[in-house]
Protein backbone atom coordinates (compact mmCIF):
# COMPACT_ATOMS: atom_id res chain seq x y z
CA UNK A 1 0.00 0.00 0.00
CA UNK A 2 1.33 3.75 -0.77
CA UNK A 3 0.61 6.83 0.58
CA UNK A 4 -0.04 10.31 0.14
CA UNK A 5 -1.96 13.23 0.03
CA UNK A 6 -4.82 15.67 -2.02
CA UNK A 7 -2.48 18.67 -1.97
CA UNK A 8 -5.35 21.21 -3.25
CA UNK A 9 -6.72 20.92 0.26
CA UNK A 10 -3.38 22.11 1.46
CA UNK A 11 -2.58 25.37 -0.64
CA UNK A 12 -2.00 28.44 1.01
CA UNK A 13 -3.63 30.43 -2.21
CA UNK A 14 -7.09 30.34 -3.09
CA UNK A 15 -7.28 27.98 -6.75
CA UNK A 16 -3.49 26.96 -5.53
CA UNK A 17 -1.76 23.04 -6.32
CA UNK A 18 -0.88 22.75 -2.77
CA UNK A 19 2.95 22.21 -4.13
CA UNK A 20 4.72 24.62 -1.72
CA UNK A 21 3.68 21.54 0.77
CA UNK A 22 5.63 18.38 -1.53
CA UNK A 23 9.62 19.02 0.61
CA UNK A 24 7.53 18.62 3.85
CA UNK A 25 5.24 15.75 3.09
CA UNK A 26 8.88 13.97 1.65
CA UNK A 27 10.35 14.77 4.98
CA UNK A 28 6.94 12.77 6.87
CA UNK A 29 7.22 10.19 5.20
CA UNK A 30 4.42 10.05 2.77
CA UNK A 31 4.96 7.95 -0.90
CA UNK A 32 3.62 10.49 -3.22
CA UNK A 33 1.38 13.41 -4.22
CA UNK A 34 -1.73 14.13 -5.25
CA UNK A 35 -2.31 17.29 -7.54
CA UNK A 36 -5.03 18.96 -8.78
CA UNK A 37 -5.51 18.43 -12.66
CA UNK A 38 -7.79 21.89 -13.55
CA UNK A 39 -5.47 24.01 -11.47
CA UNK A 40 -2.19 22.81 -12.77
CA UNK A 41 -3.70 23.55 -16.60
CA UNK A 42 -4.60 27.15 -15.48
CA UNK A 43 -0.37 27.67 -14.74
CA UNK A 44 1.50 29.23 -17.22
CA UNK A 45 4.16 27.64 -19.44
CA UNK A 46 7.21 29.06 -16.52
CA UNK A 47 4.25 27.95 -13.43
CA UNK A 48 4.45 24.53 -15.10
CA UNK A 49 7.76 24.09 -15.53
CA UNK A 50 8.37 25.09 -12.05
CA UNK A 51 6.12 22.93 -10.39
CA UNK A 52 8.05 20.06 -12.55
CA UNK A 53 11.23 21.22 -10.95
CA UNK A 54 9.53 21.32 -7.20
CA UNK A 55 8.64 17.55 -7.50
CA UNK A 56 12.10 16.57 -8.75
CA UNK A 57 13.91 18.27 -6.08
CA UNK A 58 11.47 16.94 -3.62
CA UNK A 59 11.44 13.63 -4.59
CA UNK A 60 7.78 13.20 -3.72
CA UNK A 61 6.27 11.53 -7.41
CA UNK A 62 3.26 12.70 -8.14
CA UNK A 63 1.34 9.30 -8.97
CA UNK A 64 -1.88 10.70 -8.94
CA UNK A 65 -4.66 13.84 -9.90
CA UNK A 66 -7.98 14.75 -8.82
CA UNK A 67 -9.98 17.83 -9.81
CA UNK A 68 -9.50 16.72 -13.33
CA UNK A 69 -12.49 19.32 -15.29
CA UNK A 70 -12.62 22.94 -14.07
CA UNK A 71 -15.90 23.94 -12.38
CA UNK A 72 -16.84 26.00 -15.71
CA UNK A 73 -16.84 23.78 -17.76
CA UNK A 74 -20.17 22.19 -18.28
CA UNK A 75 -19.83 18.63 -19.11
CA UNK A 76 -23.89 17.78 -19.08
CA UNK A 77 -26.67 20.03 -19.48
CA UNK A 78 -28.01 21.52 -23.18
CA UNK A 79 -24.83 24.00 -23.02
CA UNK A 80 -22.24 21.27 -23.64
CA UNK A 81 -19.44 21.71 -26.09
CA UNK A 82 -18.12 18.15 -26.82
CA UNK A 83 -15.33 19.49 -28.86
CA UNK A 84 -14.16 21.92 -26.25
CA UNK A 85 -14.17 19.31 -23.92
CA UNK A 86 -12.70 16.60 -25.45
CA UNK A 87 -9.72 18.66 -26.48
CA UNK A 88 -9.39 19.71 -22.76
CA UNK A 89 -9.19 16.29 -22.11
CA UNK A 90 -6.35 15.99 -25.02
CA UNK A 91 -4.35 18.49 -23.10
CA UNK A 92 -5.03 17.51 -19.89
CA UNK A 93 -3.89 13.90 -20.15
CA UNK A 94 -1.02 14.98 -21.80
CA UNK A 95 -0.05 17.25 -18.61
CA UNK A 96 -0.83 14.24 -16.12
CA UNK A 97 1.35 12.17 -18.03
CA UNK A 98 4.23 14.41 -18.04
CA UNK A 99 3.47 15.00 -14.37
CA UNK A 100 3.77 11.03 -13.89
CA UNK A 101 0.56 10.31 -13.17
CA UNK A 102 -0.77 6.86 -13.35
CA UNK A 103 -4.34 7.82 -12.26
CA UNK A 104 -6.65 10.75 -12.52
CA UNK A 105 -9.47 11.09 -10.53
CA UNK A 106 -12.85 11.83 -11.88
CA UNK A 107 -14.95 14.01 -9.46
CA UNK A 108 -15.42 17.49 -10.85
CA UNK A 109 -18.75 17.61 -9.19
CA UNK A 110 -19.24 21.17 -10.17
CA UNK A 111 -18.99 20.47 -13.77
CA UNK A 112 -20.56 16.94 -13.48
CA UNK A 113 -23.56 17.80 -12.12
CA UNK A 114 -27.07 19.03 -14.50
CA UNK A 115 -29.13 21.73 -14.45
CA UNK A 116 -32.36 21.91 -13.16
CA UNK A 117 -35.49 20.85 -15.50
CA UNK A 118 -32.44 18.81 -17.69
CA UNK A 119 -33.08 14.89 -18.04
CA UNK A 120 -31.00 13.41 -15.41
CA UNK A 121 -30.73 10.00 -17.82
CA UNK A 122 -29.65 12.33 -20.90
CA UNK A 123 -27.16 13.58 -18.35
CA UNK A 124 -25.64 10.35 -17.41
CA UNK A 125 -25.49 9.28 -21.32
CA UNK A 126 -23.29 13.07 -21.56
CA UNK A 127 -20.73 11.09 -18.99
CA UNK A 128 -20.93 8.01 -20.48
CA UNK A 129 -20.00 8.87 -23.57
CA UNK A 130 -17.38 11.70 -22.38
CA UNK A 131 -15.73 8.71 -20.77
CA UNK A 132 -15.52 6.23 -23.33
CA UNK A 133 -13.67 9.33 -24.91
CA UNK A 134 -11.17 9.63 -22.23
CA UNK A 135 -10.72 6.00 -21.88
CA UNK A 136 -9.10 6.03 -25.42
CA UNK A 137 -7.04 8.91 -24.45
CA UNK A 138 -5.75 8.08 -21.30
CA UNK A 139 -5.15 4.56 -22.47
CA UNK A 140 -2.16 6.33 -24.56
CA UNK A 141 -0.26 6.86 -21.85
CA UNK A 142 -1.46 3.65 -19.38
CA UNK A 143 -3.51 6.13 -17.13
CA UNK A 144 -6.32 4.63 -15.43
CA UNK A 145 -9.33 7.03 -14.80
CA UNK A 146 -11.41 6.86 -11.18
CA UNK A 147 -14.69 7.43 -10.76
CA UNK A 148 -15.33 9.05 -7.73
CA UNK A 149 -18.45 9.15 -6.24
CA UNK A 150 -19.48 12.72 -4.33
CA UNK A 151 -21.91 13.47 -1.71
CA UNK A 152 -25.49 14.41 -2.83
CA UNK A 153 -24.66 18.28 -1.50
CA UNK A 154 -21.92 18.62 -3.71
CA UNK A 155 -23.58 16.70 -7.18
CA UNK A 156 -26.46 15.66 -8.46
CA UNK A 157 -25.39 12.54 -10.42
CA UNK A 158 -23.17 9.36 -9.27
CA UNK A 159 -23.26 9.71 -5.41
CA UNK A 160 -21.98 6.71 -4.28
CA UNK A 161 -19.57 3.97 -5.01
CA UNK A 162 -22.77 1.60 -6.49
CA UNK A 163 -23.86 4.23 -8.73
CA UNK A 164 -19.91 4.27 -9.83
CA UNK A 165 -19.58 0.81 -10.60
CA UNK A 166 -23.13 0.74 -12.80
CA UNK A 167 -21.47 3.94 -14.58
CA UNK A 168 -17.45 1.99 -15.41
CA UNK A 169 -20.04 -1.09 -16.35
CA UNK A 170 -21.65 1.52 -19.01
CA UNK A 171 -18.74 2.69 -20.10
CA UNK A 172 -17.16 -0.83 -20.23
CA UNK A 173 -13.11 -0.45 -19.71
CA UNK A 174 -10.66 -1.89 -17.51
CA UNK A 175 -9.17 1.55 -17.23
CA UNK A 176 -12.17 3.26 -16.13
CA UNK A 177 -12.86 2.24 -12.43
CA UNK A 178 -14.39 3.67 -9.02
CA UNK A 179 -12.44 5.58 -6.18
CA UNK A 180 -14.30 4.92 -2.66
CA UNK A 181 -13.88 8.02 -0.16
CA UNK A 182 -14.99 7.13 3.58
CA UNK A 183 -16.42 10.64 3.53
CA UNK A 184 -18.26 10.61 0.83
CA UNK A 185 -19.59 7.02 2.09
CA UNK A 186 -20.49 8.13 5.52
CA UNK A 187 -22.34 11.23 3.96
CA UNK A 188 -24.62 8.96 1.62
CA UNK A 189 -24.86 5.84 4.31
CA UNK A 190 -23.39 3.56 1.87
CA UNK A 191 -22.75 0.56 3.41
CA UNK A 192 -19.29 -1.18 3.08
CA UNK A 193 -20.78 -3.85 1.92
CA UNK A 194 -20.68 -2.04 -1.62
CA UNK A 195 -16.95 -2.21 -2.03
CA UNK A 196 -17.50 -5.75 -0.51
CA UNK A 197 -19.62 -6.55 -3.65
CA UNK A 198 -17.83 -4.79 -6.13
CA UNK A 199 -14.12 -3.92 -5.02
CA UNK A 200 -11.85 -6.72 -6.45
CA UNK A 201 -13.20 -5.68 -10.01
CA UNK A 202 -13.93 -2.02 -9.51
CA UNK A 203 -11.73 -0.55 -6.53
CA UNK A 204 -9.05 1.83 -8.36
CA UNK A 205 -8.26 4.36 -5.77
CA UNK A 206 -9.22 5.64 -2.08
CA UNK A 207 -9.43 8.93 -0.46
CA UNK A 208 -9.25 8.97 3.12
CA UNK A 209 -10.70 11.07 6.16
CA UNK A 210 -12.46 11.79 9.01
CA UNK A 211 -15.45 11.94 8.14
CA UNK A 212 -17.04 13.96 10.88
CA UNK A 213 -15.08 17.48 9.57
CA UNK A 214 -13.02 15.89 7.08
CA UNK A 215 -9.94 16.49 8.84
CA UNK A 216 -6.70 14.31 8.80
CA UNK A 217 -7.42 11.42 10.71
CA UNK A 218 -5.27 9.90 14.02
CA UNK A 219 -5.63 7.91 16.45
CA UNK A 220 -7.71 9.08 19.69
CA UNK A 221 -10.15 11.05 16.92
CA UNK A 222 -13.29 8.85 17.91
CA UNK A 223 -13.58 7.20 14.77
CA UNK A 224 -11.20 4.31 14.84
CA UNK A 225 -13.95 1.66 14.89
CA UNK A 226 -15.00 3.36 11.55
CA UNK A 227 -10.98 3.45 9.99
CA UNK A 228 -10.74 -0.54 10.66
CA UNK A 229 -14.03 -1.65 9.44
CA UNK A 230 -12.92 0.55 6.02
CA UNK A 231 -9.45 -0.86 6.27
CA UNK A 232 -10.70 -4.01 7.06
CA UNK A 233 -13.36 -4.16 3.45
CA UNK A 234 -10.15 -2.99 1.54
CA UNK A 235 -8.00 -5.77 2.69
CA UNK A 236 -10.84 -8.02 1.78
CA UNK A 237 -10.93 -7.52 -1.25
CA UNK A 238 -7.31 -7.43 -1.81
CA UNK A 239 -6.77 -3.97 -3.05
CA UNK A 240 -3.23 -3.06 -2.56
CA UNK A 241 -2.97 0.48 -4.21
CA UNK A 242 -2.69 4.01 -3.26
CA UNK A 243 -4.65 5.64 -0.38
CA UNK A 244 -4.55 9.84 -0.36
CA UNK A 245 -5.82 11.77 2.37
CA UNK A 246 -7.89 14.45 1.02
CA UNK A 247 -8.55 16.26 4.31
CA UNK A 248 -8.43 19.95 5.89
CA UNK A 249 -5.67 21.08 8.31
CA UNK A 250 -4.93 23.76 11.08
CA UNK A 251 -1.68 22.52 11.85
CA UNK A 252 -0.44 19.97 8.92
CA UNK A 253 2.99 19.44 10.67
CA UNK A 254 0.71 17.68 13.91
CA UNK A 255 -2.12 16.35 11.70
CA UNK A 256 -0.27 14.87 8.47
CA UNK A 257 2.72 12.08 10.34
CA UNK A 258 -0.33 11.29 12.97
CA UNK A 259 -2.45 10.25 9.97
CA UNK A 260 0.36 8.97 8.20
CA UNK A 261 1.36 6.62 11.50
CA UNK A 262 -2.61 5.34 11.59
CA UNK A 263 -2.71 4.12 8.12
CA UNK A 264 1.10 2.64 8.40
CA UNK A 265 0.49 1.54 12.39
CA UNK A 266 -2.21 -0.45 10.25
CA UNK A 267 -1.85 -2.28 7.03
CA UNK A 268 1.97 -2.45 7.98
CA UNK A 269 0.99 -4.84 10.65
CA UNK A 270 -2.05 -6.74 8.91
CA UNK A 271 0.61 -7.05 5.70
CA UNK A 272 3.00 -8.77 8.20
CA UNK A 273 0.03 -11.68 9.50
């Protein structure tokens, strides 16, 4: 198992990658980064070169993106612009590539979800088919693309890790799979019997929290019971991948090792039985 982290919830600017943070997160211990796709395509030509430079020198790989479509960009809804999107994409896979990214993260619930009085099965045949596009784009470079499932208050469409499987079934690629996020589960009362069900053939990525306040999690929090039965479903169905905590911090140099030490004090020792 690897770790790492969702550096967009880390950045010290508004819209920011979170990269000032990759020297200290090398220096805790955590395996890799996790960068923010739409945010890193906003830099300019010197920004992006920079932030190539920054994870060299840090030596913190960034093996993963999230926040792959910009909020602004509609992806369902009568407004659509397939062409502007798919070339997007085009770009886009081409920067996580160079980045080293072997997975990007498909949440963008802001440009995911449909307007009101819009069809919301029309809307799910939008991300169908936007997906079967990135599939053969992403396939280029051996990126695998994650599904991930968001909370009913920040989407309208694909809430929970179920609804993410039935939508990689549609789409019908072994690249195109489902990330399961504790928060997000706890927020829809998805049982873990889900990933149960469907992780061995579906389970491509996790984001971890607490998911009371979506803070970094440790132990002593109050929701330990919680982090084991998760762990627990994981290990069951053999998933062995990368875990990123995608959580908020007041004080990242206390909150990021003490998370770090939970998930290591964990699958380090259930590894070993």
């Amino acid at each position: 198992m690897k770790f790492g982290c969702c550096f967009n919830m880390l950045s010290n600017i508004p819209g920011g990658t979170g990269s000032e943070h990759l020297k200290l997160f090398r220096s805790f211990g955590y395996d890799y980064a996790e960068l923010p796709l739409a945010e890193i395509m906003s830099l300019s030509k010197d920004g992006f070169d920079r932030l190539l430079k920054d994870l060299h020198t840090s030596g913190l790989p960034c093996w993963s993106c999230n926040n792959f479509f910009p909020p602004v960009m509609r992806l369902t809804g009568p407004d659509v612009n397939f062409n502007k999107v798919s070339s997007y994409v085009d770009q886009a896979i081409v920067t996580a590539a160079r980045l080293g990214a072997k997975t990007i993260v498909f949440g963008s619930g802001g440009a995911k979800k449909y307007p009101e009085n819009f069809s919301k099965s029309e809307a799910y045949a939008q991300i169908v088919r936007l997906l079967k596009y990135v599939d053969v784009s992403a396939a280029q470079y051996g990126i695998t693309i994650a599904i991930e499932p968001l909370r009913k208050a920040e989407c309208n469409i694909i809430n929970t890790f179920e609804e993410g499987v039935w939508l990689a079934r549609d789409v019908g690629s072994t690249r195109v799979k489902v990330l399961a996020d504790l928060y997000h589960l706890e927020e829809e009362n998805e049982p873990l019997s889900h990933i149960k069900e469907y992780g061995k053939a579906y389970l491509a990525h996790i984001h971890f929290a607490n998911p009371t306040n979506r803070v970094f999690p440790r132990e002593g929090d109050g929701s330990e019971t919680l982090y084991r039965a998760f762990f627990n479903t994981i290990m069951e169905v053999e998933y062995d991948g990368r875990i990123s905590c995608e959580a908020y911090s007041t004080d990242v140099q206390r909150d990021a090792p003490a998370a770090l030490r939970l998930l290591k004090d964990y699958f380090e020792h259930n590894e070993r039985k």
